[in-house]
Protein backbone atom coordinates (compact mmCIF):
# COMPACT_ATOMS: atom_id res chain seq x y z
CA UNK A 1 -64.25 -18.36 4.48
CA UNK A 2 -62.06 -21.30 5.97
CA UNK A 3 -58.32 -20.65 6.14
CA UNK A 4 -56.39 -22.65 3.65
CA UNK A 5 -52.92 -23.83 5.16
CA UNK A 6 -50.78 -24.01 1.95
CA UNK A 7 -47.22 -25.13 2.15
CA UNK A 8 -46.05 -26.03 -1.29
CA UNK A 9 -47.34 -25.00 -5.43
CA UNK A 10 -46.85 -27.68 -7.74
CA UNK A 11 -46.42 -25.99 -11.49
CA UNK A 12 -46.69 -28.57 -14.37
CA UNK A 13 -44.28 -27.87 -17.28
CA UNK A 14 -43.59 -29.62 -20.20
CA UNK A 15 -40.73 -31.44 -19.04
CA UNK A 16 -42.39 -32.15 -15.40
CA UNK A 17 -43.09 -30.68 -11.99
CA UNK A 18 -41.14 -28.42 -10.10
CA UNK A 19 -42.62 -27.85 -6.28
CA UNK A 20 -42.07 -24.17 -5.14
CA UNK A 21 -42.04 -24.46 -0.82
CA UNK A 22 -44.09 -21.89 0.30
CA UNK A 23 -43.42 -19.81 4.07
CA UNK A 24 -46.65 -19.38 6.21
CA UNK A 25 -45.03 -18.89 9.09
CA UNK A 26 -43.03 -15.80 7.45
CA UNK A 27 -45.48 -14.61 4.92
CA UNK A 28 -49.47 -15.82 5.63
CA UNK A 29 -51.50 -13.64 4.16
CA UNK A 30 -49.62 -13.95 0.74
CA UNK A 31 -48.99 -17.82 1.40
CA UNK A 32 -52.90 -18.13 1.44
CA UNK A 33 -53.97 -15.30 -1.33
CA UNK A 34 -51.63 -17.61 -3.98
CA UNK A 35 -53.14 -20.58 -2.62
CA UNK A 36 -56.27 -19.51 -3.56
CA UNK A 37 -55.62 -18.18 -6.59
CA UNK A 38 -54.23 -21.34 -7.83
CA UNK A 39 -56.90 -23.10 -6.64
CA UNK A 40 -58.68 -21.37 -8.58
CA UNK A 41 -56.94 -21.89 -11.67
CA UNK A 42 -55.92 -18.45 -11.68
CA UNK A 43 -52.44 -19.44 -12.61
CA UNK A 44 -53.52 -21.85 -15.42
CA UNK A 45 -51.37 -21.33 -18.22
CA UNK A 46 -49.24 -18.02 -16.47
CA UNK A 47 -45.79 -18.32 -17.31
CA UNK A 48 -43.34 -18.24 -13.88
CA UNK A 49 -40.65 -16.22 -15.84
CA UNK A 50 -38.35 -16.62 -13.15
CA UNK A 51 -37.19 -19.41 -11.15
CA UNK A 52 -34.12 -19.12 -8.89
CA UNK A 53 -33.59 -22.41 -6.78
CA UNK A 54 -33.12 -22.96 -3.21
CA UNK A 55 -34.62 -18.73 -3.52
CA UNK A 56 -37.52 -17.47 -5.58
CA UNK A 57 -40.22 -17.78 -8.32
CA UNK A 58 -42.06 -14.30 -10.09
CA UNK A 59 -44.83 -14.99 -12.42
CA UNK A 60 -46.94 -12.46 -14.21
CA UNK A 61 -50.28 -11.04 -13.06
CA UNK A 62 -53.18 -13.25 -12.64
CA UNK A 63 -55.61 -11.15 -14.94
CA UNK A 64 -52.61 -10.43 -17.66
CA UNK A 65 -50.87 -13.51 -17.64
């Protein structure tokens, strides 16, 4: 499988887009195993239950939402 070079998520919420900067330089393997999971729509409709700007976002597990 190609390598996917991911370097930002955009996550669609009601009241826009916020653009979480990813680190593939610091973190690669888990850079490109969210990229694909989002690609794959894995994500669709997961809530991100926390957001800290300028640090961090957690969302919930792929197959539990």
């Amino acid at each position: 499988m190609a390598e996917l070079n991911f370097k930002t998520l955009e996550i669609e919420l009601k009241n826009g887009v916020v653009e979480v900067s990813l680190l593939p330089d610091i973190a690669p393997k888990h850079v490109e195993r969210i990229g694909r999971l989002a690609k794959e729509g894995l994500y669709d409709n997961v809530a991100f239950h926390r957001v800290i700007d300028g640090f961090m976002t957690q969302t919930g597990d792929v197959e539990f939402g």
